[in-house]
N, C-alpha and C. Protein backbone atom coordinates (compact mmCIF):
# COMPACT_ATOMS: atom_id res chain seq x y z
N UNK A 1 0.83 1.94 23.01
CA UNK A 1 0.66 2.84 21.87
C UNK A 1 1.93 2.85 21.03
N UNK A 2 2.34 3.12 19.53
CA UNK A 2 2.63 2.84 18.70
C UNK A 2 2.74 4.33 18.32
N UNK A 3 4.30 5.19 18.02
CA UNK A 3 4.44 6.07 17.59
C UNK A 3 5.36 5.99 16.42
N UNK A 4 4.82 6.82 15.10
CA UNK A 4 5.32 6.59 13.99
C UNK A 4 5.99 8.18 13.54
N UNK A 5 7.54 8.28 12.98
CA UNK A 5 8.24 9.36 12.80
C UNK A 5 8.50 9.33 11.11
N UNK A 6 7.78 10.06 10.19
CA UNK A 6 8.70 9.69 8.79
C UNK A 6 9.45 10.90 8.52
N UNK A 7 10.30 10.55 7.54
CA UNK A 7 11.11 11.38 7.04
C UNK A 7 11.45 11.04 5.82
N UNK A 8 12.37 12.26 5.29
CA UNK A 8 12.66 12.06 3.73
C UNK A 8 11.72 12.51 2.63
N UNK A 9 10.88 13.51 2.80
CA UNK A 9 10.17 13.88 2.02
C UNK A 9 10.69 15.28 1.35
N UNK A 10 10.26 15.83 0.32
CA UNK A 10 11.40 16.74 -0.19
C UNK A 10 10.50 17.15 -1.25
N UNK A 11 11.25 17.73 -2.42
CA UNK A 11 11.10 18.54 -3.70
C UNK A 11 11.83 17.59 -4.64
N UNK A 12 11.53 17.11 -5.84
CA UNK A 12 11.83 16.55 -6.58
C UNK A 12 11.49 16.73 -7.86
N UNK A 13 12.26 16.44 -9.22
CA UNK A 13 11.94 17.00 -10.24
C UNK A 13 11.40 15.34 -11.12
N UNK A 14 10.19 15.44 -11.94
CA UNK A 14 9.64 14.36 -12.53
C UNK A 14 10.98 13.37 -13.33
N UNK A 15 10.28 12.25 -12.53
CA UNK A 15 11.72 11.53 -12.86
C UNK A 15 12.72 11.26 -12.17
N UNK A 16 12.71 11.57 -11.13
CA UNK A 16 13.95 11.38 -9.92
C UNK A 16 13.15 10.62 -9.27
N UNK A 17 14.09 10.44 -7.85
CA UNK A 17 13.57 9.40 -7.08
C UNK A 17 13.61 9.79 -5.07
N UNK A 18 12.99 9.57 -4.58
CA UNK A 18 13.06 9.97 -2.93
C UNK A 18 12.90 8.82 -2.41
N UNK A 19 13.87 8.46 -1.03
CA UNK A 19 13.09 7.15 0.14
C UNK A 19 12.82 8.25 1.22
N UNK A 20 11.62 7.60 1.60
CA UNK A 20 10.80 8.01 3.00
C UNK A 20 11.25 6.92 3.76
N UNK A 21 11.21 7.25 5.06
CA UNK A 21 11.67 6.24 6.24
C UNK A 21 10.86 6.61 7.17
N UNK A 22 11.02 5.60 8.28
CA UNK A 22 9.71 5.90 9.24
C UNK A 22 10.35 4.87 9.97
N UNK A 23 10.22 5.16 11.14
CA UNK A 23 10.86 4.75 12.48
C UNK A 23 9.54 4.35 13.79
N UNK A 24 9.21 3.27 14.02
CA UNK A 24 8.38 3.18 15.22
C UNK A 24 8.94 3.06 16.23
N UNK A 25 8.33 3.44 17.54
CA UNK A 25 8.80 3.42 18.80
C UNK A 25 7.14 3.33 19.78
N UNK A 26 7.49 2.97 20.70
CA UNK A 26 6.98 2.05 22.00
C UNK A 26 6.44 1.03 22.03
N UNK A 27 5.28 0.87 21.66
CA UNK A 27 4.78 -0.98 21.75
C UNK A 27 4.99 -1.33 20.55
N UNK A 28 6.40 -1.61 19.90
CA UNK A 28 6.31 -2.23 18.67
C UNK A 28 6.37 -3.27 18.57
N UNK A 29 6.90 -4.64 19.77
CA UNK A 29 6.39 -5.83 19.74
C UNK A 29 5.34 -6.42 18.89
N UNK A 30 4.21 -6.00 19.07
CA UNK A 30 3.19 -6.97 18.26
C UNK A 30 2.75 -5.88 17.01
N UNK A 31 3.61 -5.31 16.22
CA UNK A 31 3.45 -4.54 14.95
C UNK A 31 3.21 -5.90 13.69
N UNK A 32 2.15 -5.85 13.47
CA UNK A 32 2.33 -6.81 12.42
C UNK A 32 2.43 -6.83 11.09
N UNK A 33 2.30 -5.54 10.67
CA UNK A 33 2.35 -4.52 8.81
C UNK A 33 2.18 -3.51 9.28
N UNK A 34 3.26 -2.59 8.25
CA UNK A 34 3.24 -1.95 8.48
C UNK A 34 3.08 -0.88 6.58
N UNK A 35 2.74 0.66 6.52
CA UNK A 35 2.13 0.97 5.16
C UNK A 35 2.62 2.17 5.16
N UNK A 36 2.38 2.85 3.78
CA UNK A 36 2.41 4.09 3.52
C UNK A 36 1.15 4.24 2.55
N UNK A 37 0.44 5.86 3.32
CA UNK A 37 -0.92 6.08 2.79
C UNK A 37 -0.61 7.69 2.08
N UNK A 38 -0.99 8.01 0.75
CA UNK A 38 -0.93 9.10 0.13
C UNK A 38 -2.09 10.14 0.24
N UNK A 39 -1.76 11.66 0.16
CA UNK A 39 -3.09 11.93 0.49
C UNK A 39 -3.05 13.34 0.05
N UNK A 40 -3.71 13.99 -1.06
CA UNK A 40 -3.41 15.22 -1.69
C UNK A 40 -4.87 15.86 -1.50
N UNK A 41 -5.07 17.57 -1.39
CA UNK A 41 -6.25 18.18 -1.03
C UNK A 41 -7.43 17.54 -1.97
N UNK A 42 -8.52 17.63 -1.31
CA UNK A 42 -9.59 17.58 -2.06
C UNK A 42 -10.12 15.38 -2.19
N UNK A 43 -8.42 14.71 -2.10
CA UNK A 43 -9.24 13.48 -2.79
C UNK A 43 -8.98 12.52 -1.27
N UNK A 44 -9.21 11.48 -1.10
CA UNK A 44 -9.26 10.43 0.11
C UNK A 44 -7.88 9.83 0.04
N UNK A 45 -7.71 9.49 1.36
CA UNK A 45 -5.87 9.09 1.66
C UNK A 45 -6.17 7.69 0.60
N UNK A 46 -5.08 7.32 0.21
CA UNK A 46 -4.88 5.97 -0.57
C UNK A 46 -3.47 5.19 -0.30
N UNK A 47 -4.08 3.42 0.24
CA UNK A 47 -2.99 3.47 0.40
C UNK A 47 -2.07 2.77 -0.14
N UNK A 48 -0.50 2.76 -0.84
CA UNK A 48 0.19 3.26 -1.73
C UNK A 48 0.74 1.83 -1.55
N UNK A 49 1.26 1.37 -0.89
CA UNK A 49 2.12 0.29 -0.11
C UNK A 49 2.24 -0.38 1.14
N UNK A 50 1.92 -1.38 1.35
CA UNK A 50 2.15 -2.40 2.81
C UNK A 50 3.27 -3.40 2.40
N UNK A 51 3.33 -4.15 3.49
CA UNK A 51 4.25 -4.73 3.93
C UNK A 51 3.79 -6.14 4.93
N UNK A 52 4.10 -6.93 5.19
CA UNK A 52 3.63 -7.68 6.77
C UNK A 52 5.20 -8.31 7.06
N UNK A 53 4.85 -8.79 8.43
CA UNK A 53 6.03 -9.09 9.04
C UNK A 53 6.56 -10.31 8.21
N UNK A 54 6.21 -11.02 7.14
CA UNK A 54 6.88 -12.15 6.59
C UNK A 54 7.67 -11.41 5.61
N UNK A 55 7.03 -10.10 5.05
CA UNK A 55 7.89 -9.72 4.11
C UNK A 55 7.16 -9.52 2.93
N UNK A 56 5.70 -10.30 3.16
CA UNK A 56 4.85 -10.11 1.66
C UNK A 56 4.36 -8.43 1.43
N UNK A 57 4.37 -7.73 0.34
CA UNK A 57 3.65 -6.77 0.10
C UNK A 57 2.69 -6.41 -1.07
N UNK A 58 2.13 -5.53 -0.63
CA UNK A 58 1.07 -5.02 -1.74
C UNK A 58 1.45 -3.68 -2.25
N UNK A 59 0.89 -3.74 -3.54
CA UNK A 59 1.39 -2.20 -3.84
C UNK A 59 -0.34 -1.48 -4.66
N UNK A 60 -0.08 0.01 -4.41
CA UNK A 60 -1.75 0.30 -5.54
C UNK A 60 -0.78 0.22 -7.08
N UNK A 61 -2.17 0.19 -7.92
CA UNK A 61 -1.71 0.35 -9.56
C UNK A 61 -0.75 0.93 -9.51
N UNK A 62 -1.04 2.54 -9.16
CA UNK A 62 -0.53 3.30 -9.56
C UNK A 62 0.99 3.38 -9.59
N UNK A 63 1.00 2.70 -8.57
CA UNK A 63 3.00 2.72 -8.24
C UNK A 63 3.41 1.63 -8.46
N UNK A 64 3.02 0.55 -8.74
CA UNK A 64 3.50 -0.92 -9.46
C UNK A 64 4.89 -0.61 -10.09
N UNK A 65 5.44 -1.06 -10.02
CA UNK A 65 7.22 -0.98 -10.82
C UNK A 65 8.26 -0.15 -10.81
N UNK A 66 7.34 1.26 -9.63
CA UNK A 66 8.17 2.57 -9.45
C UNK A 66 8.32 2.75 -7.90
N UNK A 67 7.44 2.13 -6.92
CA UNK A 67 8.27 2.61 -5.72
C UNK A 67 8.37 0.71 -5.49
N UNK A 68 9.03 0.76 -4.07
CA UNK A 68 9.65 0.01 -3.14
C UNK A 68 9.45 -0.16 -2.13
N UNK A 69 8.53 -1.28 -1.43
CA UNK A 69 8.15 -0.83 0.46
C UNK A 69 9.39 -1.82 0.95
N UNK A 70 10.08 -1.54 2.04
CA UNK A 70 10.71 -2.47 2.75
C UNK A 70 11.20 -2.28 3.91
N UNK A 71 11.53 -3.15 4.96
CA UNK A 71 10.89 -3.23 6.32
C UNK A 71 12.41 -3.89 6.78
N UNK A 72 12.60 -3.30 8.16
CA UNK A 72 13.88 -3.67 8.95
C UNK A 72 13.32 -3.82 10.15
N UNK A 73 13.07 -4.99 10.52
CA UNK A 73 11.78 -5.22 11.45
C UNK A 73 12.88 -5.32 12.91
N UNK A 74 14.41 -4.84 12.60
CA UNK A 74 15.37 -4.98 13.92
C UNK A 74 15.19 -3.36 14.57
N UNK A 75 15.35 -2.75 13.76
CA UNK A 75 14.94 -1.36 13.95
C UNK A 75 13.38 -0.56 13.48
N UNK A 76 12.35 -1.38 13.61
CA UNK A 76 11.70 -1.02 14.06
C UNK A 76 10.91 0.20 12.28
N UNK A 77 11.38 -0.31 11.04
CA UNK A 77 11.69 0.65 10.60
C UNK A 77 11.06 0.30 9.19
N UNK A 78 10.50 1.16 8.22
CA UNK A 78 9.80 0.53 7.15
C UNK A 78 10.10 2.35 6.12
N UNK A 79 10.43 1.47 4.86
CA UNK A 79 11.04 2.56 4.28
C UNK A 79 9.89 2.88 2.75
N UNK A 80 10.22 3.63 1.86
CA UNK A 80 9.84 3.57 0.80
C UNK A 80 10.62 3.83 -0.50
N UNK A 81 11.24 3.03 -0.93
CA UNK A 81 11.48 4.08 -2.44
C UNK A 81 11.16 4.17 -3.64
N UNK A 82 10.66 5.44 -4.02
CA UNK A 82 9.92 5.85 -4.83
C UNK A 82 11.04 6.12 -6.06
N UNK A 83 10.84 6.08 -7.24
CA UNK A 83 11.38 6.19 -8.18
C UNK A 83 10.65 6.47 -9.34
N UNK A 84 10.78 7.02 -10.65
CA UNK A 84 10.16 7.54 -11.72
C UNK A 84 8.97 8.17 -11.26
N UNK A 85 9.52 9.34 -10.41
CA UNK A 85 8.55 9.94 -10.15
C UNK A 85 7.61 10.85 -10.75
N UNK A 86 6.56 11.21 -10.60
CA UNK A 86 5.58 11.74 -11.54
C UNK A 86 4.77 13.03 -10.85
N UNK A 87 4.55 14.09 -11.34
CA UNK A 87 3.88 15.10 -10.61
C UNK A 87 2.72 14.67 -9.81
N UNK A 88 1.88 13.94 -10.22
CA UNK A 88 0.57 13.26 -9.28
C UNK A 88 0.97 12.27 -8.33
N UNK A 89 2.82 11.80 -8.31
CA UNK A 89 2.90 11.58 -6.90
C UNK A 89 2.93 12.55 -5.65
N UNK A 90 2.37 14.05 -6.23
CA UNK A 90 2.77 14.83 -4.94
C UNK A 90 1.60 15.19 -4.28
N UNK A 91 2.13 14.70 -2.57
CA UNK A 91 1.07 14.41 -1.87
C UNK A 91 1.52 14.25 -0.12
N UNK A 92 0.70 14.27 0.86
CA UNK A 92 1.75 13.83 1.91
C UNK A 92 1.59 12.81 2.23
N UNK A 93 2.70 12.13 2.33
CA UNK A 93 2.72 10.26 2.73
C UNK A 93 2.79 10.12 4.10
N UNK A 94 1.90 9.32 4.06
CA UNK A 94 1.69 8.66 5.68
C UNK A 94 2.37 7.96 6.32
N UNK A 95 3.25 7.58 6.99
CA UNK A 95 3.26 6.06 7.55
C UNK A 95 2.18 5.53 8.85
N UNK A 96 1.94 4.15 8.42
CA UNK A 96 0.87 3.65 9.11
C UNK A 96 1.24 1.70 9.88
N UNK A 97 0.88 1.69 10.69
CA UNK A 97 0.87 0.21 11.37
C UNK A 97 0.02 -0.45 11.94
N UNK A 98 -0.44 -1.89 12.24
CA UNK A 98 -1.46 -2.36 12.52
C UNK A 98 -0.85 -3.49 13.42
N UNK A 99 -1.12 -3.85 13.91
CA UNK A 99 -1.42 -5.13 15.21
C UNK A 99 -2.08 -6.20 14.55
N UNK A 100 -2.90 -6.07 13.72
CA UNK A 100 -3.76 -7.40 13.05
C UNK A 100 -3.94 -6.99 11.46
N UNK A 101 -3.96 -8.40 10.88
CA UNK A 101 -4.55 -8.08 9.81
C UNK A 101 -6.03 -7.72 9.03
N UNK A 102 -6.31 -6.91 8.42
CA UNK A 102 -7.48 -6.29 8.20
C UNK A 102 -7.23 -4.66 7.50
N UNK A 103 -8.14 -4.02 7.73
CA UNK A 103 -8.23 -3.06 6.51
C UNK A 103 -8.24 -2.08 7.59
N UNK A 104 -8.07 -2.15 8.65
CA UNK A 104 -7.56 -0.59 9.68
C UNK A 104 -6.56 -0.44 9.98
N UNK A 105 -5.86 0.49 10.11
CA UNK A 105 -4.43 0.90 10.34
C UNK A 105 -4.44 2.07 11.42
N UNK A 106 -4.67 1.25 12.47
CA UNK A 106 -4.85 2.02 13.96
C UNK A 106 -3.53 3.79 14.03
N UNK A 107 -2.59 3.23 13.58
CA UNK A 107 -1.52 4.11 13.98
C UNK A 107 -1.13 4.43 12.94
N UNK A 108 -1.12 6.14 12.89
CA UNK A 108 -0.53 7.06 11.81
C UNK A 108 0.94 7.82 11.99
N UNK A 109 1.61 8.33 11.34
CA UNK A 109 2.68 9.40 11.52
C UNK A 109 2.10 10.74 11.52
N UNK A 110 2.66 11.75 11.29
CA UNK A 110 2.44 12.94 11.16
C UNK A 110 2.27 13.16 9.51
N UNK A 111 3.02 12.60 8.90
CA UNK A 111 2.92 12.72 7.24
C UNK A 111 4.11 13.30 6.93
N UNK A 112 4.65 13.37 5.75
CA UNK A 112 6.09 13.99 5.33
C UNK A 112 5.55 14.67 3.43
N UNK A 113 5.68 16.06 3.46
CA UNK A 113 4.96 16.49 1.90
C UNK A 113 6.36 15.85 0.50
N UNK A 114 5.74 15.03 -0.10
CA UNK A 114 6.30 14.83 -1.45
C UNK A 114 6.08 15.25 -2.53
N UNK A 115 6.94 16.90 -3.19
CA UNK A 115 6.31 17.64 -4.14
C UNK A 115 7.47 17.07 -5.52
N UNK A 116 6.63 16.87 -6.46
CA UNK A 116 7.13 16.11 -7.65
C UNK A 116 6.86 17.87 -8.48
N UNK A 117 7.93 18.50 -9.19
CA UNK A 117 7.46 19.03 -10.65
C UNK A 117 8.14 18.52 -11.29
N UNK A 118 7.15 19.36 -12.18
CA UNK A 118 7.22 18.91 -14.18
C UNK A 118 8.02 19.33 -14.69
């Protein structure tokens, strides 16, 4: 099993910038991508940013040119930074990891709340 810790989530004013970090621990051997999933009341988690162990990532529209996924695969460790931030980034971010590639992401964090005002 695969336990995920994030941190770095905060209060921020539109336009600033936060990194989330996230730390795995126990079977992280065969971690093979690892993500961050967004997720505010009322709408479905979305997810924001991956990563895989070569280094390739994906990002959604929405954050194209404003956050950052990146991965320290010695420590076990996959970060985010978010920048030009915007009130509808506020939400709680996930971190998430998978064993294979595909569209499930077996292992979640607890979530960390990212409140953006205007």
């Amino acid at each position: 099993q695969v336990q995920l810790v994030e941190s770095g989530g905060g209060l921020v004013q539109a336009g600033g910038s936060l990194r989330l970090s996230c730390v795995a621990s126990g079977s992280t051997d065969n971690i093979y991508r690892m993500g961050w999933y967004c997720q505010t009341p009322g709408k479905q988690r979305e997810l924001v940013a991956s990563i895989r162990n070569g280094g390739s990532t994906n990002y959604a529209d929405s954050v194209k040119g404003r956050f950052t996924i990146s991965r320290d695969n010695a420590k076990n460790a996959v970060y985010l930074q978010m920048s030009s931030l915007k009130p509808e980034d506020t939400a709680v971010y996930y971190c998430v990891s998978a064993e294979h590639w595909g569209s499930t992401w077996p292992h979640w964090g607890q979530g960390t709340q990212v409140t953006v005002s205007s």
